[in-house]
PDB file of N, CA and C in Angstrom:
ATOM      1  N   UNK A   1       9.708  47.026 -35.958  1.00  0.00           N
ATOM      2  CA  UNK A   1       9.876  45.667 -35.480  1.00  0.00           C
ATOM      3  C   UNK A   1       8.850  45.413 -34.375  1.00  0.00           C
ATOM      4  N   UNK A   2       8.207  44.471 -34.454  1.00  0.00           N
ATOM      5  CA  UNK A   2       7.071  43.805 -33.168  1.00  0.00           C
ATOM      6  C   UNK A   2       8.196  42.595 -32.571  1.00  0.00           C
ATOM      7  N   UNK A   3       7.637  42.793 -31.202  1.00  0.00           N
ATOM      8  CA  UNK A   3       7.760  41.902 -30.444  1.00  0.00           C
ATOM      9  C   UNK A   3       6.604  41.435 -29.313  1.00  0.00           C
ATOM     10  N   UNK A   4       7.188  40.051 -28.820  1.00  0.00           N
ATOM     11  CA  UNK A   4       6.027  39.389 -27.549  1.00  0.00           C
ATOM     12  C   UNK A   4       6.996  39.471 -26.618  1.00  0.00           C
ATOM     13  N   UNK A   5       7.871  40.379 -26.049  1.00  0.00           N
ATOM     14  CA  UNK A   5       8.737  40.725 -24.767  1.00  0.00           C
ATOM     15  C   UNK A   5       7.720  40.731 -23.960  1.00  0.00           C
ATOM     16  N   UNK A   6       6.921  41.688 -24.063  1.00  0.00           N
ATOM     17  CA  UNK A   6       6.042  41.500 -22.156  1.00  0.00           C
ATOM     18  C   UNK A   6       5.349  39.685 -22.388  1.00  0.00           C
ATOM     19  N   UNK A   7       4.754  39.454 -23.098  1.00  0.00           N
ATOM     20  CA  UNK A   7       4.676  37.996 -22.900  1.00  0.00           C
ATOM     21  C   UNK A   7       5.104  36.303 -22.280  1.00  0.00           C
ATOM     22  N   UNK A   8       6.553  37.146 -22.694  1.00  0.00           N
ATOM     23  CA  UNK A   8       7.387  35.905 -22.426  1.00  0.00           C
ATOM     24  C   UNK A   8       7.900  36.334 -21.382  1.00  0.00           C
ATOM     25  N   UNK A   9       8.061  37.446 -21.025  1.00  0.00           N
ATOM     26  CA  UNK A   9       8.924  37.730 -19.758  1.00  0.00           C
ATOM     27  C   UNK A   9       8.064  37.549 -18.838  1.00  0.00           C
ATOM     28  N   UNK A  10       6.546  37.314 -18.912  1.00  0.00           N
ATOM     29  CA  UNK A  10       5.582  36.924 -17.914  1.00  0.00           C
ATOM     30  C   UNK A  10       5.112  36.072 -18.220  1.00  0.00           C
ATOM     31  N   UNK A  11       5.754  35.119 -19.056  1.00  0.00           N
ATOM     32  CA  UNK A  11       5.494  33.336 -18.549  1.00  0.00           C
ATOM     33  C   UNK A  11       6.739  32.761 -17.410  1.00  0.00           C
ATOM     34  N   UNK A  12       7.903  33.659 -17.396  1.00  0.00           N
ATOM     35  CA  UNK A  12       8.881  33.660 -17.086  1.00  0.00           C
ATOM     36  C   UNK A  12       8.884  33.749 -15.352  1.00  0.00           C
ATOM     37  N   UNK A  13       7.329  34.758 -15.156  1.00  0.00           N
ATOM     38  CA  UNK A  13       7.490  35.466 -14.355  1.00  0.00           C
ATOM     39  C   UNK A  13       8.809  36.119 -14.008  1.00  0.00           C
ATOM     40  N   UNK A  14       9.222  37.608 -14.700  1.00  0.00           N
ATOM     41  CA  UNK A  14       9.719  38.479 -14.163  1.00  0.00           C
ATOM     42  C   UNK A  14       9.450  39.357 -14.302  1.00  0.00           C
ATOM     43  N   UNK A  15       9.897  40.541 -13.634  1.00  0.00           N
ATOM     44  CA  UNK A  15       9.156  41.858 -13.645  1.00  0.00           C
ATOM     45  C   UNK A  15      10.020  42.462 -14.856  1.00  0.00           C
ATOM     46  N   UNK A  16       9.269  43.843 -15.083  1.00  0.00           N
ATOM     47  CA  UNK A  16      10.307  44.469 -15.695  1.00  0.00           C
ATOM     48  C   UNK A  16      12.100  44.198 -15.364  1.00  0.00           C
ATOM     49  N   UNK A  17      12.016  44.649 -14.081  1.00  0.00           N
ATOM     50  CA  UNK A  17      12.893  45.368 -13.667  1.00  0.00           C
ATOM     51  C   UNK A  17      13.774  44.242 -13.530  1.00  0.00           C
ATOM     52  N   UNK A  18      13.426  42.977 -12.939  1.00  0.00           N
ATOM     53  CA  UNK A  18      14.338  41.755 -12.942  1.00  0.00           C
ATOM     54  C   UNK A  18      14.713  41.366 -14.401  1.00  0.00           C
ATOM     55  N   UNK A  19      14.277  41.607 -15.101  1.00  0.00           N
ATOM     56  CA  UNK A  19      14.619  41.088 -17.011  1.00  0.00           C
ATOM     57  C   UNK A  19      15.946  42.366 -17.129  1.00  0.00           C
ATOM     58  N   UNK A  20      15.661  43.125 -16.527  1.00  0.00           N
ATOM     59  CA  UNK A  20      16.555  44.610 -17.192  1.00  0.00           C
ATOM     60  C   UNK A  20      17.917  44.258 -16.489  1.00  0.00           C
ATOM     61  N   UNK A  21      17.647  44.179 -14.675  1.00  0.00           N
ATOM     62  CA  UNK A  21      19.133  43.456 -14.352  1.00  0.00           C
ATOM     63  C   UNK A  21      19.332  42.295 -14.900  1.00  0.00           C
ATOM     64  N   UNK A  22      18.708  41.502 -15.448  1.00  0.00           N
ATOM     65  CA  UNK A  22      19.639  40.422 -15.941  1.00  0.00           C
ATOM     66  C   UNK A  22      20.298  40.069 -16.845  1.00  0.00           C
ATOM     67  N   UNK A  23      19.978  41.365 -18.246  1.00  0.00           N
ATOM     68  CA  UNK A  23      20.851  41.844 -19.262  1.00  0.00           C
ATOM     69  C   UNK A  23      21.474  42.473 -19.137  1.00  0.00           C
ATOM     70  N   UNK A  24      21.464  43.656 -18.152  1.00  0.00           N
ATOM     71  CA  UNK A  24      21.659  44.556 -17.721  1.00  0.00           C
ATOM     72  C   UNK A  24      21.803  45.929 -18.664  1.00  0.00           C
ATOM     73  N   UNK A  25      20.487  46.170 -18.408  1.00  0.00           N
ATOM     74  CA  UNK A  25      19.731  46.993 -18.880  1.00  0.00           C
ATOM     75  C   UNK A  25      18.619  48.270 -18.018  1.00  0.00           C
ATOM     76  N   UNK A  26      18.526  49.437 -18.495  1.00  0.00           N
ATOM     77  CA  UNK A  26      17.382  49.897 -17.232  1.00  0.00           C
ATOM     78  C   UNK A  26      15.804  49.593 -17.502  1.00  0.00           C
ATOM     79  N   UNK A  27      15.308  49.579 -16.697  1.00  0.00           N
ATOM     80  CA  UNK A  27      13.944  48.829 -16.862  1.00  0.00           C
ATOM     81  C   UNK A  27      12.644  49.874 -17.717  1.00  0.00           C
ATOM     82  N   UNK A  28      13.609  51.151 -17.965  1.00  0.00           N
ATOM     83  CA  UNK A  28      12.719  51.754 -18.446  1.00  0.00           C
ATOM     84  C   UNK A  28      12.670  51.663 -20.320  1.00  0.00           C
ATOM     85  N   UNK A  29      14.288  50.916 -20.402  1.00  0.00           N
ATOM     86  CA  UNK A  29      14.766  50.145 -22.206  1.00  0.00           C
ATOM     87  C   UNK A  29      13.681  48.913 -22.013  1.00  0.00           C
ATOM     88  N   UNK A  30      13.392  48.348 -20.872  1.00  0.00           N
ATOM     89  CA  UNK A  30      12.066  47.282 -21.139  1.00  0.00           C
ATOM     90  C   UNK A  30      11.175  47.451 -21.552  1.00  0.00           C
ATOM     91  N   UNK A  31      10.813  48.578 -21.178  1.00  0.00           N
ATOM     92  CA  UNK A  31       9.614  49.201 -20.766  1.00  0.00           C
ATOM     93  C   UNK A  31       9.350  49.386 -22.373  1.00  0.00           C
ATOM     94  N   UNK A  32      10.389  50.535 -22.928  1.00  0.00           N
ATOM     95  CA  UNK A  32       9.893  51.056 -24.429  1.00  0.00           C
ATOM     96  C   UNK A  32      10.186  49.745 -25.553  1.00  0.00           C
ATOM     97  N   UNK A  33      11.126  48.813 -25.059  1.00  0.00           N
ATOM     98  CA  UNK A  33      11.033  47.860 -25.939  1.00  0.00           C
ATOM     99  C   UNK A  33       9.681  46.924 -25.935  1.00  0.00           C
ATOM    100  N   UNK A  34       9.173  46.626 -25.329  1.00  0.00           N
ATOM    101  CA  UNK A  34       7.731  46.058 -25.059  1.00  0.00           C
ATOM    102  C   UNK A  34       6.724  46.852 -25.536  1.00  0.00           C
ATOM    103  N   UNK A  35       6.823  48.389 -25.662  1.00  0.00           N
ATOM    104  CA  UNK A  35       5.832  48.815 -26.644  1.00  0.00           C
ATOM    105  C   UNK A  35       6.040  49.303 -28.123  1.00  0.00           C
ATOM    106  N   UNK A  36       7.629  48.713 -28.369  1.00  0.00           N
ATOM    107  CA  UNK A  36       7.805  49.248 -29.679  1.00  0.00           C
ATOM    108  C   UNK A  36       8.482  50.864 -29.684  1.00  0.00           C
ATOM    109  N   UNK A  37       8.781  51.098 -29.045  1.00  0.00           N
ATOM    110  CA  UNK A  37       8.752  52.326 -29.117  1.00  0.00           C
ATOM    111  C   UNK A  37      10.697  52.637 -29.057  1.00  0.00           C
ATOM    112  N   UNK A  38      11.841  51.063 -28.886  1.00  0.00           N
ATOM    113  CA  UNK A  38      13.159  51.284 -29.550  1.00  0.00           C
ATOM    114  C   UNK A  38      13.178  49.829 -29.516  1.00  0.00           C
ATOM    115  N   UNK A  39      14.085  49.831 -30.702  1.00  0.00           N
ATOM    116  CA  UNK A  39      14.599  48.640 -31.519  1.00  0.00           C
ATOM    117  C   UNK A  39      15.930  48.326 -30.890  1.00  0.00           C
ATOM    118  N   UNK A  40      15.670  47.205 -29.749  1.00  0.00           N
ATOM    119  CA  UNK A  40      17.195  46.727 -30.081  1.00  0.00           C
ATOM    120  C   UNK A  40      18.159  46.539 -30.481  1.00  0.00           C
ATOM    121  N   UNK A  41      19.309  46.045 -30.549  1.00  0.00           N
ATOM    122  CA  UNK A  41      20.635  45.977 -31.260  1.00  0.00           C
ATOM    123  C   UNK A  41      20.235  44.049 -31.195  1.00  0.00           C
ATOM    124  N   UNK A  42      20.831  43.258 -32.034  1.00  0.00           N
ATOM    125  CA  UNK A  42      21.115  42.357 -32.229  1.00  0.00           C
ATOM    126  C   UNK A  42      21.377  41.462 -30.863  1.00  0.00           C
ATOM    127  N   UNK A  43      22.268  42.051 -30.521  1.00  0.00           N
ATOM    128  CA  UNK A  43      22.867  41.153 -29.324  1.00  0.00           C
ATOM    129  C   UNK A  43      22.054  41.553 -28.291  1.00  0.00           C
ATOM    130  N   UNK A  44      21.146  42.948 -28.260  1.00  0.00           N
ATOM    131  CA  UNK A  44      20.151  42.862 -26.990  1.00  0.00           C
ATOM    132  C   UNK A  44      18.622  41.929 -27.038  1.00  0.00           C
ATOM    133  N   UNK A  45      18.664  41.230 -28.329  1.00  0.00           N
ATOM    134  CA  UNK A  45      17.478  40.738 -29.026  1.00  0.00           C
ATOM    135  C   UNK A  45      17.772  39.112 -28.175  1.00  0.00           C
ATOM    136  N   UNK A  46      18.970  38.945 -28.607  1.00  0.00           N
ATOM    137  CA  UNK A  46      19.398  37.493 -27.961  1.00  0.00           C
ATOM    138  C   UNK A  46      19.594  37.440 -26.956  1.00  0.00           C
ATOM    139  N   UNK A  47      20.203  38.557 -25.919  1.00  0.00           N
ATOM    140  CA  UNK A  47      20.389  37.881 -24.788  1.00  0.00           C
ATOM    141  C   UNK A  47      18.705  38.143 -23.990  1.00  0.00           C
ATOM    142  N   UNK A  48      17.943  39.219 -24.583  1.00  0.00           N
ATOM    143  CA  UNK A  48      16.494  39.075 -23.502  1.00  0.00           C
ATOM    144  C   UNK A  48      15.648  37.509 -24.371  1.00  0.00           C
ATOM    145  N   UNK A  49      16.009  36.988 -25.577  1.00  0.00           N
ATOM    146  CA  UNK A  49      15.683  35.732 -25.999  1.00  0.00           C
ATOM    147  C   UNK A  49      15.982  34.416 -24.704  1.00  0.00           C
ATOM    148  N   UNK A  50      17.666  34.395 -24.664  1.00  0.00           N
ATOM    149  CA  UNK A  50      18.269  33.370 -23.479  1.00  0.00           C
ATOM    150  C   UNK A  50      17.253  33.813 -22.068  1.00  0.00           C
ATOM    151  N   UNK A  51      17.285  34.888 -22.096  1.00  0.00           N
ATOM    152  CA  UNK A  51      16.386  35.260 -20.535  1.00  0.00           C
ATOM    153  C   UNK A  51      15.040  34.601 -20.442  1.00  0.00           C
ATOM    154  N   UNK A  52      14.673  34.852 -21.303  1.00  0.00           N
ATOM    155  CA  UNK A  52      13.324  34.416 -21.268  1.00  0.00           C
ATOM    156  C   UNK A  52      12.672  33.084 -21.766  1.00  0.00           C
ATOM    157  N   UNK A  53      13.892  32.340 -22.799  1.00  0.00           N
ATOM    158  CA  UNK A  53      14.086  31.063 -22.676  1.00  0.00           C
ATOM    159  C   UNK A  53      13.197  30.670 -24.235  1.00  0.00           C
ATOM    160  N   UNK A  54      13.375  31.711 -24.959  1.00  0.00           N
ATOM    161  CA  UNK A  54      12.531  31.612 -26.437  1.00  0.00           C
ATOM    162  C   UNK A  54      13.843  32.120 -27.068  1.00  0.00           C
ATOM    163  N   UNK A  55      13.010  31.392 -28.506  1.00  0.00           N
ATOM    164  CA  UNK A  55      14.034  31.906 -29.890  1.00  0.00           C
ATOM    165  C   UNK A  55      13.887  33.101 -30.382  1.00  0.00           C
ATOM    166  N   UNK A  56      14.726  33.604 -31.091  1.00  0.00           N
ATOM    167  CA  UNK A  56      14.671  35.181 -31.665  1.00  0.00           C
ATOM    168  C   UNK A  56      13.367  35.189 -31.913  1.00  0.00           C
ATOM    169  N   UNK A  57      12.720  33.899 -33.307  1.00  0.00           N
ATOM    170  CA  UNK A  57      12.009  34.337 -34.251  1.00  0.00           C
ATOM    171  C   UNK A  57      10.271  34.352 -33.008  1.00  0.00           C
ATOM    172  N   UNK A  58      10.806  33.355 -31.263  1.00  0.00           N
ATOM    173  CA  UNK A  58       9.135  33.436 -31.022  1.00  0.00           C
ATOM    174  C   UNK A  58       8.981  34.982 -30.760  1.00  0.00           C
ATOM    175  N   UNK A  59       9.811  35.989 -30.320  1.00  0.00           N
ATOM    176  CA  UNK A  59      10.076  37.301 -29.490  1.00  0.00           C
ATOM    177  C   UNK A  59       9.947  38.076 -30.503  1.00  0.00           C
ATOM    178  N   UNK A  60      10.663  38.305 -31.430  1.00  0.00           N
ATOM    179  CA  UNK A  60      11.141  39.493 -31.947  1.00  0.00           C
ATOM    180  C   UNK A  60      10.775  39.083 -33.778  1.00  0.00           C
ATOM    181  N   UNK A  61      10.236  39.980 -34.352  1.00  0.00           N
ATOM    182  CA  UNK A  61      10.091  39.759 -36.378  1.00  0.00           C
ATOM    183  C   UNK A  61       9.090  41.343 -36.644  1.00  0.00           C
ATOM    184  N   UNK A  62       9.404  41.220 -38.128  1.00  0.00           N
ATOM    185  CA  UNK A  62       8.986  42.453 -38.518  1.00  0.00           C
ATOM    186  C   UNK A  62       8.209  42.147 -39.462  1.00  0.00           C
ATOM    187  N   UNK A  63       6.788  42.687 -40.036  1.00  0.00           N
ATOM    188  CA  UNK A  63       5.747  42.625 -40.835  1.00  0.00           C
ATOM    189  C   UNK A  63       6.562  42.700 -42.123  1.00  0.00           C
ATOM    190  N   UNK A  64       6.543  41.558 -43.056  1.00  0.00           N
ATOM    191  CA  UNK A  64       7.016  41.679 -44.540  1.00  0.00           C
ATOM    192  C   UNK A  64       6.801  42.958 -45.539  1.00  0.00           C
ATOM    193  N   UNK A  65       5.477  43.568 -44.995  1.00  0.00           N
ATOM    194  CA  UNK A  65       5.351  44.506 -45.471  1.00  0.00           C
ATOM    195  C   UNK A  65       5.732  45.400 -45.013  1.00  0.00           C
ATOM    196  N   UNK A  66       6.114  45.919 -43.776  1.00  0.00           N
ATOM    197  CA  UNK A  66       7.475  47.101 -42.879  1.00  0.00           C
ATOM    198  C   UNK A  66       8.824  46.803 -43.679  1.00  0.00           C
ATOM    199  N   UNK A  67       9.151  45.634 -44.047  1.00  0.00           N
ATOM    200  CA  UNK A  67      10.392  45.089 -44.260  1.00  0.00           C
ATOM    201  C   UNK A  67      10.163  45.716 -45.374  1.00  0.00           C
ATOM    202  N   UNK A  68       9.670  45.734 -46.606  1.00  0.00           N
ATOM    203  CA  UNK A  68       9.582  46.006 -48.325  1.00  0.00           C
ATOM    204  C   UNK A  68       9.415  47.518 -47.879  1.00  0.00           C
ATOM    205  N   UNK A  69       8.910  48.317 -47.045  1.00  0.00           N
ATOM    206  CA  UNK A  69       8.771  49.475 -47.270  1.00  0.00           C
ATOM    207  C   UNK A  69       9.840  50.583 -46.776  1.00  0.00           C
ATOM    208  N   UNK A  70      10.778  49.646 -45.636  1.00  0.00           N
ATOM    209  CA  UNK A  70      12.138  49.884 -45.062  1.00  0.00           C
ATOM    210  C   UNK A  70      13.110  50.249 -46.399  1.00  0.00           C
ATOM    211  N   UNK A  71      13.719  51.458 -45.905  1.00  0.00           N
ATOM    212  CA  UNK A  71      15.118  51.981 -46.474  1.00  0.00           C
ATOM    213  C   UNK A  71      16.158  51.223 -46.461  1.00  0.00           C
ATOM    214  N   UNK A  72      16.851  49.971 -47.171  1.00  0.00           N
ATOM    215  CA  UNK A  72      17.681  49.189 -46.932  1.00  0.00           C
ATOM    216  C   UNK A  72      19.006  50.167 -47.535  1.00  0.00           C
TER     217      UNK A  72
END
């Protein structure tokens, strides 16, 4: 899954660490979610969406072709 988390959270201006308390989250789940490196849960997708004041689909989507090659 790709995302534009560091993007939006710095149009937002916030730091890591202020996005992480405000889901409440540690700033180091920011950290690896911004490089891909763990996939949220659903409900952590939406509430750093409300935080940052974008829709799922501007933040968070997955290459059609990751999707077809995914183990459903």
């Amino acid at each position: 899954m790709r995302n534009n988390v560091k993007i939006a959270r710095i149009q937002v201006d916030l730091t890591q660490q202020q996005l992480a308390e405000k889901i409440g989250v540690t700033r180091q789940t920011i950290s690896l979610i911004e490089k891909g490196k763990y996939n949220p849960t659903l409900k952590l997708c939406l509430e750093i969406c409300y935080a940052v004041h974008k829709s799922l689909d501007e933040v968070f989507w997955i290459e059609e072709e990751e999707f077809k090659n995914e183990d459903h």
